[in-house]
C-alpha atoms as a PDB file:
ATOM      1  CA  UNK A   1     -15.628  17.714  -7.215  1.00  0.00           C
ATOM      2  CA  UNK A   2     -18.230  16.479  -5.118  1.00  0.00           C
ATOM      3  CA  UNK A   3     -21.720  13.963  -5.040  1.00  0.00           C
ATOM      4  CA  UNK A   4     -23.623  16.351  -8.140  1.00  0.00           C
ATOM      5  CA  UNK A   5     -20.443  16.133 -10.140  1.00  0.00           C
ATOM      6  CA  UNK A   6     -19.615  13.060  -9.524  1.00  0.00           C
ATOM      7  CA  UNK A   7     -23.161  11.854 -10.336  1.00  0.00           C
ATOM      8  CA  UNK A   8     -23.055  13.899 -13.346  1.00  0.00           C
ATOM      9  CA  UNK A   9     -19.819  11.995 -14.522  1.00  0.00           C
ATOM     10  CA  UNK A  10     -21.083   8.463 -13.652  1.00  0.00           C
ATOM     11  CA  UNK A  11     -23.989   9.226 -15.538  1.00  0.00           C
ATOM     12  CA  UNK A  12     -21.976  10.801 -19.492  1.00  0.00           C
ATOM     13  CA  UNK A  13     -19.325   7.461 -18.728  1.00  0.00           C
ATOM     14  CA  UNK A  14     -21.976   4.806 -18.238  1.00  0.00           C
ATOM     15  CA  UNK A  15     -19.507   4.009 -15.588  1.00  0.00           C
ATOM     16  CA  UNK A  16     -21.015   1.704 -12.570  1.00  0.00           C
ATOM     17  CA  UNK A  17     -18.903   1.455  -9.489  1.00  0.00           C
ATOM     18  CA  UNK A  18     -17.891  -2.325  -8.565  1.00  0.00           C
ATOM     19  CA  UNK A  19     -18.425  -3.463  -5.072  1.00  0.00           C
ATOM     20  CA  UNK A  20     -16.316  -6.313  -5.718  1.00  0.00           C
ATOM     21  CA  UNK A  21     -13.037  -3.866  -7.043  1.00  0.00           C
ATOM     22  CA  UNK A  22     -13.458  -1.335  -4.049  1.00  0.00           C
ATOM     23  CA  UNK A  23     -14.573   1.362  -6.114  1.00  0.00           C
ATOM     24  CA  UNK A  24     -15.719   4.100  -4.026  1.00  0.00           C
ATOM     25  CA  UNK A  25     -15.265   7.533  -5.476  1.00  0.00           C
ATOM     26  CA  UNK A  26     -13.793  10.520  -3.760  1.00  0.00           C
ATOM     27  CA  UNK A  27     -16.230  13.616  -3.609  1.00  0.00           C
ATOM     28  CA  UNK A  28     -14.576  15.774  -1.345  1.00  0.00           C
ATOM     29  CA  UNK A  29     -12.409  18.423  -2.833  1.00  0.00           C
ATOM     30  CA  UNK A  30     -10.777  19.777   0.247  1.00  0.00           C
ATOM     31  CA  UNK A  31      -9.897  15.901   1.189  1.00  0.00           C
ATOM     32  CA  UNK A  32      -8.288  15.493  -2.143  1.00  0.00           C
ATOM     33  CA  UNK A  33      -6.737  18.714  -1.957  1.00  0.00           C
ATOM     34  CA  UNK A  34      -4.849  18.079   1.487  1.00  0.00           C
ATOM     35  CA  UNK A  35      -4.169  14.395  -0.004  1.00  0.00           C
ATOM     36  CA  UNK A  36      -2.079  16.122  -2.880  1.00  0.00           C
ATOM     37  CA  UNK A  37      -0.673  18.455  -0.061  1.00  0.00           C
ATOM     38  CA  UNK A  38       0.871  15.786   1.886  1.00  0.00           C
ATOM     39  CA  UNK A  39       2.658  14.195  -1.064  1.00  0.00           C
ATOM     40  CA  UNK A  40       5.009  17.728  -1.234  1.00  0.00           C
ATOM     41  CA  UNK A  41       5.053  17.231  -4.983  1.00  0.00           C
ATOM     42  CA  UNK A  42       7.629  19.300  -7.109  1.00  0.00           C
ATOM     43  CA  UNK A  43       7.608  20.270 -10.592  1.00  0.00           C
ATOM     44  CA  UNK A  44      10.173  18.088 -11.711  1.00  0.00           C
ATOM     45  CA  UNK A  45       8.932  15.286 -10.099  1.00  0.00           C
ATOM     46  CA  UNK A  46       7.570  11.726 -11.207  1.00  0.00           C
ATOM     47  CA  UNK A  47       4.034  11.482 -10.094  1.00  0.00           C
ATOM     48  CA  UNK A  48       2.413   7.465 -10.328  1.00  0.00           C
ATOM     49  CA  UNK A  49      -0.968   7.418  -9.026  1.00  0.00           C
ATOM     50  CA  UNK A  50      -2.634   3.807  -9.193  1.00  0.00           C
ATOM     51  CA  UNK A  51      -6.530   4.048 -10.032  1.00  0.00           C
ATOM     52  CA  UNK A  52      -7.521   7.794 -11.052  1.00  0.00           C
ATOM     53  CA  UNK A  53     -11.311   7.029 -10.831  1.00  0.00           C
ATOM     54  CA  UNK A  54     -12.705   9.920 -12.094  1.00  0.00           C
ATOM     55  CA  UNK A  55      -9.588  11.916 -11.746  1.00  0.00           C
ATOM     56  CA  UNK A  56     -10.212  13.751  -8.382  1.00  0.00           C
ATOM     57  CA  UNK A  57      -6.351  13.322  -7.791  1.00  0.00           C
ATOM     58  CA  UNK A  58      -5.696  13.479 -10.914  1.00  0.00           C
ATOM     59  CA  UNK A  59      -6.814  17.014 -12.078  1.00  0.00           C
ATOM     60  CA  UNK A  60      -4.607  18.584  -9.161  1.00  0.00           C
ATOM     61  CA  UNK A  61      -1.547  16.438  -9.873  1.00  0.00           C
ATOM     62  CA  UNK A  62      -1.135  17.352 -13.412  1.00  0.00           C
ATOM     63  CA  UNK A  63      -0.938  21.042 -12.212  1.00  0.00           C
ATOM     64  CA  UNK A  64       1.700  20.230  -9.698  1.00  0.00           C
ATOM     65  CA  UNK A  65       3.833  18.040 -11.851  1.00  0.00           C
ATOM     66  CA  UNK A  66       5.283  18.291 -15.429  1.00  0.00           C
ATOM     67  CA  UNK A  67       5.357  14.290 -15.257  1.00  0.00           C
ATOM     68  CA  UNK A  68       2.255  11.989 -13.874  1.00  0.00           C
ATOM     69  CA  UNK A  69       1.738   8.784 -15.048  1.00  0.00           C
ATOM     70  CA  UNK A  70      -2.179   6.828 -14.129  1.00  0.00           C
ATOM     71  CA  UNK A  71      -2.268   3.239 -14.082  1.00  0.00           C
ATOM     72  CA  UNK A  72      -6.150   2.048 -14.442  1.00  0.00           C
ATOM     73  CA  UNK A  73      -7.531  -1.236 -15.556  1.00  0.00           C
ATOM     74  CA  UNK A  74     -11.075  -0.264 -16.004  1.00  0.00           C
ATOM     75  CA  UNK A  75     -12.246   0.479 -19.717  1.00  0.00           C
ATOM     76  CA  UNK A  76     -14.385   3.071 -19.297  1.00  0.00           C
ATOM     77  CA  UNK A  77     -12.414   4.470 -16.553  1.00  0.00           C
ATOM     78  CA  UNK A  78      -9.283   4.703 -19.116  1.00  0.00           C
ATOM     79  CA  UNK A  79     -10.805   5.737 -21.653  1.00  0.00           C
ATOM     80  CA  UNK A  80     -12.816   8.671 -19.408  1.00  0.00           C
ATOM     81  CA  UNK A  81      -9.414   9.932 -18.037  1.00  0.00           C
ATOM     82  CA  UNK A  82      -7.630   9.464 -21.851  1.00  0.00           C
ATOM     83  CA  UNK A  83      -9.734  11.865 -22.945  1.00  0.00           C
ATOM     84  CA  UNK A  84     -10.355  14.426 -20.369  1.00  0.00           C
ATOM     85  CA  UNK A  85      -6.513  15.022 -19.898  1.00  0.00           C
ATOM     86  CA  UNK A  86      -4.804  14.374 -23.146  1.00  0.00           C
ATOM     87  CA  UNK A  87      -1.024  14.418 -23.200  1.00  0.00           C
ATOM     88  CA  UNK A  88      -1.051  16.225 -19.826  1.00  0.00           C
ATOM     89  CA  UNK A  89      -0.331  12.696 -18.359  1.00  0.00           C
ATOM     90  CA  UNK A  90       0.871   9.674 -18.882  1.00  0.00           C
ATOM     91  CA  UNK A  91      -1.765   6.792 -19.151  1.00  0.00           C
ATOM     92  CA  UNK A  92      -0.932   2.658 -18.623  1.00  0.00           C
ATOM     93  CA  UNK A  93      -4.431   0.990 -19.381  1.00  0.00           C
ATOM     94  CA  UNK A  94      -3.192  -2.009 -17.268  1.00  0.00           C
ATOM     95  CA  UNK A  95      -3.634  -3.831 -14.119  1.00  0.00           C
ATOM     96  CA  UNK A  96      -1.323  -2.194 -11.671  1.00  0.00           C
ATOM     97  CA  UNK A  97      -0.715  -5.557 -10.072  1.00  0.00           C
ATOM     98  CA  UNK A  98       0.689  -7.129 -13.633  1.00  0.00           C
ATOM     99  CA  UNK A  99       2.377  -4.126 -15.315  1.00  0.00           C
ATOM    100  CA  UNK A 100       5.843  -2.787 -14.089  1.00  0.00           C
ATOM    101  CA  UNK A 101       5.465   0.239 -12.435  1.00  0.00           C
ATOM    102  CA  UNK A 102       7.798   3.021 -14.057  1.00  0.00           C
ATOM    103  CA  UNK A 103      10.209   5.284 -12.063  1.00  0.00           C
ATOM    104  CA  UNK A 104       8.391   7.796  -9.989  1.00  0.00           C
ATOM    105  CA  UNK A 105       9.357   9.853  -7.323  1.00  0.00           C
ATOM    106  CA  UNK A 106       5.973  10.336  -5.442  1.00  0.00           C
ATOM    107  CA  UNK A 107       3.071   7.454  -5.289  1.00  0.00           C
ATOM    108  CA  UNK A 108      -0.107   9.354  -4.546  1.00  0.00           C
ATOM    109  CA  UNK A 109      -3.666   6.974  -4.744  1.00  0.00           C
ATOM    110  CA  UNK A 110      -6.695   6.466  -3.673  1.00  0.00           C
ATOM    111  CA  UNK A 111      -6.702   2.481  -3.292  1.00  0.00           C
ATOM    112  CA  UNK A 112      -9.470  -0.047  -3.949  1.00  0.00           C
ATOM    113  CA  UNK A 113      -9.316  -1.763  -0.401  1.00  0.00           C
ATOM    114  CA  UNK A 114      -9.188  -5.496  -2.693  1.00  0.00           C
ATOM    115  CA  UNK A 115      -5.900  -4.297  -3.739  1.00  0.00           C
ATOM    116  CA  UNK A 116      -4.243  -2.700  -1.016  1.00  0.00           C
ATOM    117  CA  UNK A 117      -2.020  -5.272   0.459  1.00  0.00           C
ATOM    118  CA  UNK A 118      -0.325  -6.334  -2.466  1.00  0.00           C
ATOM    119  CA  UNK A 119       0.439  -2.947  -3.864  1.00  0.00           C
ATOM    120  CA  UNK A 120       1.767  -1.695  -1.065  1.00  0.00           C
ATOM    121  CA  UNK A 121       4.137  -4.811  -0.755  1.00  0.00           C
ATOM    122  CA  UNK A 122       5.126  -3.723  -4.494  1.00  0.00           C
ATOM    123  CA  UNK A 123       5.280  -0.140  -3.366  1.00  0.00           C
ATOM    124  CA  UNK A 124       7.764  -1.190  -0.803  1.00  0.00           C
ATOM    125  CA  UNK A 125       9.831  -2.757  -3.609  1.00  0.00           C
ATOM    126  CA  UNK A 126      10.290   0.458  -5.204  1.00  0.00           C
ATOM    127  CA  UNK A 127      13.069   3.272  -4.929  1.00  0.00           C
ATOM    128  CA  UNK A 128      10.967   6.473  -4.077  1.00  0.00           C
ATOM    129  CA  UNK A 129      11.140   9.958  -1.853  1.00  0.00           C
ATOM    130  CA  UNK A 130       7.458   9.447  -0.325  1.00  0.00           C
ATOM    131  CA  UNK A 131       4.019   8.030  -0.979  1.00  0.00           C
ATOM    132  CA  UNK A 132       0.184   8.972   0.092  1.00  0.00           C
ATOM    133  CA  UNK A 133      -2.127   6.558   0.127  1.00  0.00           C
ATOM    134  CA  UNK A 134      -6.223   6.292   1.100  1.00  0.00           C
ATOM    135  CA  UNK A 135      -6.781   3.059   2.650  1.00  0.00           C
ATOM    136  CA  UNK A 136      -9.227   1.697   4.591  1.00  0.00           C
ATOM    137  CA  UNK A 137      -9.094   2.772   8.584  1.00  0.00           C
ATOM    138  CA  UNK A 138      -8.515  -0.550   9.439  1.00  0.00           C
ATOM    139  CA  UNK A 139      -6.146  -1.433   6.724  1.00  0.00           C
ATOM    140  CA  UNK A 140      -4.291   1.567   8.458  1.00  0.00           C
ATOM    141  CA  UNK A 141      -3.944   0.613  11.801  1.00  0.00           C
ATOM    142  CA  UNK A 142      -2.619  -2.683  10.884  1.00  0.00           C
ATOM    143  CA  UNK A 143       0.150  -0.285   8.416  1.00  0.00           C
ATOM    144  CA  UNK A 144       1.494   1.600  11.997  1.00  0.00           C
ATOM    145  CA  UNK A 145       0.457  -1.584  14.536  1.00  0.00           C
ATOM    146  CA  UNK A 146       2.163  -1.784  17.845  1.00  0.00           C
ATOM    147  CA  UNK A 147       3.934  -5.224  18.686  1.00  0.00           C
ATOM    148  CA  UNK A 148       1.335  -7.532  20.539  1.00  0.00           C
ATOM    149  CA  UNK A 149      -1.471  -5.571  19.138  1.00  0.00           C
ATOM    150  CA  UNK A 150      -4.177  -7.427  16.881  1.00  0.00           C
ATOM    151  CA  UNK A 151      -3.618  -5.329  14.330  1.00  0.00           C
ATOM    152  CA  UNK A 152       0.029  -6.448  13.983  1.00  0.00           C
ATOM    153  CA  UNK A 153       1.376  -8.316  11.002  1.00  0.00           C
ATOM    154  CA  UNK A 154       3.741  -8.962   7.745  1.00  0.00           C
ATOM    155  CA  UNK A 155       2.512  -5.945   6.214  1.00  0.00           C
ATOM    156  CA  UNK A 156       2.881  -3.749   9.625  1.00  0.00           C
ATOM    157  CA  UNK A 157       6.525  -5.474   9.999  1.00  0.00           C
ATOM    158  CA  UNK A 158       7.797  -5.075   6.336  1.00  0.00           C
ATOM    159  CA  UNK A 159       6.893  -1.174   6.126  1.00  0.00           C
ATOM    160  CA  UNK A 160       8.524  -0.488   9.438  1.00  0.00           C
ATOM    161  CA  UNK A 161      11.649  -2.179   8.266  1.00  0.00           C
ATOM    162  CA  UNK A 162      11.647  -0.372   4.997  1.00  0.00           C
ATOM    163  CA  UNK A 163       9.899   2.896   5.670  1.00  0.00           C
ATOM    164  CA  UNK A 164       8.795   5.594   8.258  1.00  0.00           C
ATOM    165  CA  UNK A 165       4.621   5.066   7.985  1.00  0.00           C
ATOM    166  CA  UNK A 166       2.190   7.531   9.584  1.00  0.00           C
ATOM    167  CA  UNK A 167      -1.309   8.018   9.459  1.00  0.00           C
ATOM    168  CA  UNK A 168      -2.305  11.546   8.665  1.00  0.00           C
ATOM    169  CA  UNK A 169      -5.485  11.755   9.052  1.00  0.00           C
ATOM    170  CA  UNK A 170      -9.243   9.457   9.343  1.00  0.00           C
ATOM    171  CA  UNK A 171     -11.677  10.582   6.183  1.00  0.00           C
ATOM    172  CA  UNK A 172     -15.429  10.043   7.052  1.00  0.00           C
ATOM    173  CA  UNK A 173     -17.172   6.979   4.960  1.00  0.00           C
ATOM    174  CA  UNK A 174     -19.376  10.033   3.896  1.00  0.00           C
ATOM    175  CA  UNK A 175     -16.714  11.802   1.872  1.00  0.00           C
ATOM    176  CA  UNK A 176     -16.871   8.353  -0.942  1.00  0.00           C
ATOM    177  CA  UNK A 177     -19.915   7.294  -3.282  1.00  0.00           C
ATOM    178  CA  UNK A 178     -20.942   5.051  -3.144  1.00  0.00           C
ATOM    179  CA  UNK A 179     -20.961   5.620   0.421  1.00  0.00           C
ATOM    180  CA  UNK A 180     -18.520   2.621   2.149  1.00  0.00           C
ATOM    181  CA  UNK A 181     -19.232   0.740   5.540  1.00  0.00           C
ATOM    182  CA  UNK A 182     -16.173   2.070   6.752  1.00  0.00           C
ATOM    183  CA  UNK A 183     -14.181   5.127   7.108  1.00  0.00           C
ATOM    184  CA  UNK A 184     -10.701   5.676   5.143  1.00  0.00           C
ATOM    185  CA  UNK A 185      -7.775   7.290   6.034  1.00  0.00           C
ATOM    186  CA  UNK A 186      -4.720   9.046   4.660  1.00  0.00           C
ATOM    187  CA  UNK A 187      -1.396   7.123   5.207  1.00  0.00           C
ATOM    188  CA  UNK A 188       1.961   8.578   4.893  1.00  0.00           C
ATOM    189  CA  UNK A 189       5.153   6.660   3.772  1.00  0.00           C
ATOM    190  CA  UNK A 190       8.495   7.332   3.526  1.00  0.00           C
ATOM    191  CA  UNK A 191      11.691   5.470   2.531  1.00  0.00           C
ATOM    192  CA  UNK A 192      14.634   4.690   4.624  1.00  0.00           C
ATOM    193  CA  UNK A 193      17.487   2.792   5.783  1.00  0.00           C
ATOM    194  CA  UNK A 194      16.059  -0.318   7.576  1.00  0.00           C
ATOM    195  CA  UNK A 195      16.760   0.534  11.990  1.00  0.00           C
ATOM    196  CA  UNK A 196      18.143  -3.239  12.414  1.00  0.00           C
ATOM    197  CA  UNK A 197      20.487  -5.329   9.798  1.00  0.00           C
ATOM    198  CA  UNK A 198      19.298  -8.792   8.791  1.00  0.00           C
ATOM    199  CA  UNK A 199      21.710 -11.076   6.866  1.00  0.00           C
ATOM    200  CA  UNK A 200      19.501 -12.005   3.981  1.00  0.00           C
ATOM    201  CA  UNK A 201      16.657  -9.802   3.116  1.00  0.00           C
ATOM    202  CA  UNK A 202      14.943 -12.420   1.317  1.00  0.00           C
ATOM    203  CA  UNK A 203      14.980 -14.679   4.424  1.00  0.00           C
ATOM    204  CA  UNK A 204      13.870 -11.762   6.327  1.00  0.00           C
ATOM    205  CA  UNK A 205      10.859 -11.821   4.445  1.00  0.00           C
ATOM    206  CA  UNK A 206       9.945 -15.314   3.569  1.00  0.00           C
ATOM    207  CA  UNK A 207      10.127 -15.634   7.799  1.00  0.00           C
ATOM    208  CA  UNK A 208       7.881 -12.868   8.172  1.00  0.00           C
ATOM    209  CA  UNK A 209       5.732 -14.113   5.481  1.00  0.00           C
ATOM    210  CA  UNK A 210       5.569 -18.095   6.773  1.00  0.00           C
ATOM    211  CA  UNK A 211       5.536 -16.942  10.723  1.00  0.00           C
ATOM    212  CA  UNK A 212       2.792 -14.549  10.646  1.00  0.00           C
ATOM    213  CA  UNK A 213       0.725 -17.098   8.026  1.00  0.00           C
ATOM    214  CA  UNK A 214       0.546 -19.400  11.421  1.00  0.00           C
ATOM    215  CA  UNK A 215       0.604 -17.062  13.628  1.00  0.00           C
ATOM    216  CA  UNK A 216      -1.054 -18.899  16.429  1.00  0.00           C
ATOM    217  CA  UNK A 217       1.786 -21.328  16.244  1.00  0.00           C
ATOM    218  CA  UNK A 218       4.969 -21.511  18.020  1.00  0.00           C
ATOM    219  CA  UNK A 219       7.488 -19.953  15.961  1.00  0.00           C
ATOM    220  CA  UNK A 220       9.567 -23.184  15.393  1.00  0.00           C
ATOM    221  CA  UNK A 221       6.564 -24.979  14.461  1.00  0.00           C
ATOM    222  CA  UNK A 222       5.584 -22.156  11.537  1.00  0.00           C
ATOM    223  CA  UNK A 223       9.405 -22.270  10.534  1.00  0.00           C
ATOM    224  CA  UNK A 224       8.917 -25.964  10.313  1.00  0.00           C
ATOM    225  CA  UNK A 225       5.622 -26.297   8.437  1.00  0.00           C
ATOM    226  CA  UNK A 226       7.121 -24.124   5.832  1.00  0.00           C
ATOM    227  CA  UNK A 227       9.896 -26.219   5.128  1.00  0.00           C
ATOM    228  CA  UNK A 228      12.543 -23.283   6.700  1.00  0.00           C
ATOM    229  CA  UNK A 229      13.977 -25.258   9.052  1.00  0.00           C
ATOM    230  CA  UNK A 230      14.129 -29.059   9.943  1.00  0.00           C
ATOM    231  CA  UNK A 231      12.861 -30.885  13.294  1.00  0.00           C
ATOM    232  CA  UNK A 232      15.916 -30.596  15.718  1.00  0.00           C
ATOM    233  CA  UNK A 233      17.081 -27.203  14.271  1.00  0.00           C
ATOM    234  CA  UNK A 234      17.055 -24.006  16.796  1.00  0.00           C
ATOM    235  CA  UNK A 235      16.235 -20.577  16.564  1.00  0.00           C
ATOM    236  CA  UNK A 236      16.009 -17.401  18.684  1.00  0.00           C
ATOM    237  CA  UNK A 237      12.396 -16.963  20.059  1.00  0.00           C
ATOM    238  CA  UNK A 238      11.328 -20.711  18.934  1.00  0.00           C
ATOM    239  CA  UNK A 239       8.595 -21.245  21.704  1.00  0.00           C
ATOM    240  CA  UNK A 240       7.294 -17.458  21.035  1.00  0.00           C
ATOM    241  CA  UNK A 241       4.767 -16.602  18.957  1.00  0.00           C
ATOM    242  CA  UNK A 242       5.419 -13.833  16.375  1.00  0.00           C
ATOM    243  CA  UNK A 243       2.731 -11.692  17.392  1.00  0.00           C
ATOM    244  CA  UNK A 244       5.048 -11.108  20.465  1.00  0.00           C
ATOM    245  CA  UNK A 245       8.161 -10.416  18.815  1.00  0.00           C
ATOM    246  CA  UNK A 246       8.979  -6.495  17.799  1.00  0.00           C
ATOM    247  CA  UNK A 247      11.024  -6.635  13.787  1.00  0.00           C
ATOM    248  CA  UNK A 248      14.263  -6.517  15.065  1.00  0.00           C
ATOM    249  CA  UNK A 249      13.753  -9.532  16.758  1.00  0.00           C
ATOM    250  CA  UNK A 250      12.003 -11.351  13.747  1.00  0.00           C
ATOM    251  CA  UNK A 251      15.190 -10.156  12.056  1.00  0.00           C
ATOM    252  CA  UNK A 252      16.876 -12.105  14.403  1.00  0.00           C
ATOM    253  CA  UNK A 253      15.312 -15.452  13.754  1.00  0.00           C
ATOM    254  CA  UNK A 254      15.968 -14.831  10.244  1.00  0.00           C
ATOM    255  CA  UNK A 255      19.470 -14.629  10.655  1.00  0.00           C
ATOM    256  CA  UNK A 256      19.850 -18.247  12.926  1.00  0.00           C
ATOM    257  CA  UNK A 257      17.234 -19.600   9.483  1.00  0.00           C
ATOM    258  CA  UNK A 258      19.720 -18.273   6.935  1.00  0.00           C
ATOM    259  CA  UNK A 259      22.586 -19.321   8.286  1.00  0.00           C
ATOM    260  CA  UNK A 260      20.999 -22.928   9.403  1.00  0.00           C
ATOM    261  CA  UNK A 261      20.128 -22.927   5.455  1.00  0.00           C
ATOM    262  CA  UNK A 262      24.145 -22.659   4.432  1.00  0.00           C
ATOM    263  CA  UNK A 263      25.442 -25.559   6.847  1.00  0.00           C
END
């Protein structure tokens, strides 16, 4: 595919692209090509891919996979995809951030940048061998940020607890129409056993979550606001900020919180 096909299909759908979704179009086949290269997809397995567009991912996955299942919430978009590959796939006419995702073994998407965050958060949820996502540059440093960095947050600590993240390679703003005011990149992600324990998960996250929400703030001040702990309560790291504070340390204040909440 690239900017005569892809104005040739905007045109037959009717289809307009909506600033305020993220839609910007792949038109580079040899981008999309080494996109569905990364993802190492085998025959037998499950294939979810969030927003086929105008099935630039698409058209290669269902040649790779016996099993690929689109999740797309625009009508004409659906309905575009429906019929141009039958019963080769799997279609949920849905919003991806309602609906359950089904099992799948590889997540390979082009993401609208206004839903990014959250999916990957559900992504992370998921049980999965590996994941290839397009994401805004920026949204992709902050995925693989180093501690201290200003790129470093909830999302950069949650993946690196749950998941080996690499980005694979920057795709020029060129390579989308309509054309973007930034460039994308490719972003690996694989499953594994979290590198530090935590005693509570959930309290894991719902630090991460409250302490990077204030991040300006002293830690025990953010733990405070958010109702986590009371005044007079102590915790590892209190006068840091979290900004300053690699996981494994995080993990650690979420440890003295969880077992301050069972006194």
């Amino acid at each position: 595919m690239n900017g005569n096909e892809t104005n040739r299909l905007m045109a037959e759908t009717g289809i307009v692209p909506k600033k305020c979704k993220g839609q910007n179009f792949l038109i580079d086949d040899r981008v999309a090509l080494r996109h569905v290269d990364y993802a190492e997809i085998e025959k037998t397995d499950r294939v979810l891919e969030v927003g086929p567009g105008l099935g630039i991912l698409t058209s290669k996955l269902i040649e790779l996979s016996d099993d690929v299942t689109c999740i797309e919430l625009d009508d004409i978009l659906a309905e575009y995809i429906s019929g141009a590959y039958g019963d080769r796939l799997k279609l949920i006419h849905s919003d991806a951030m309602k609906v359950d995702f089904p099992p799948f073994d590889r997540f390979v998407s082009n993401l609208p940048y206004s839903i990014s965050t959250p999916i990957i958060f559900k992504l992370l949820e998921c049980d999965f061998k590996k994941a290839v996502v397009m994401v805004q540059k920026e949204f992709a440093e902050r995925m693989v940020a180093d501690v201290g960095s200003v790129d470093y947050s909830r999302l950069t600590v949650n993946l690196f607890y749950k998941a080996d993240c690499r980005i694979l390679e920057t795709v020029p703003a060129s390579r989308f129409k309509p054309r973007p005011k930034v460039d994308s990149a490719l972003v690996e992600i694989i499953p594994r056993k979290a590198p530090f324990d935590v005693l509570d998960e959930a309290t894991f996250f719902k630090v991460t979550e409250a302490t990077f929400n204030q991040r300006r703030k002293k830690i025990s001040t953010a733990l405070r606001n958010s109702g986590l702990i009371a005044k007079g309560d102590e915790v590892p790291y209190m006068d840091a900020r979290v900004e300053t504070l690699r996981p494994s340390e995080i993990g650690e204040v979420a440890d003295a919180v969880f077992l301050l909440s069972r006194k």
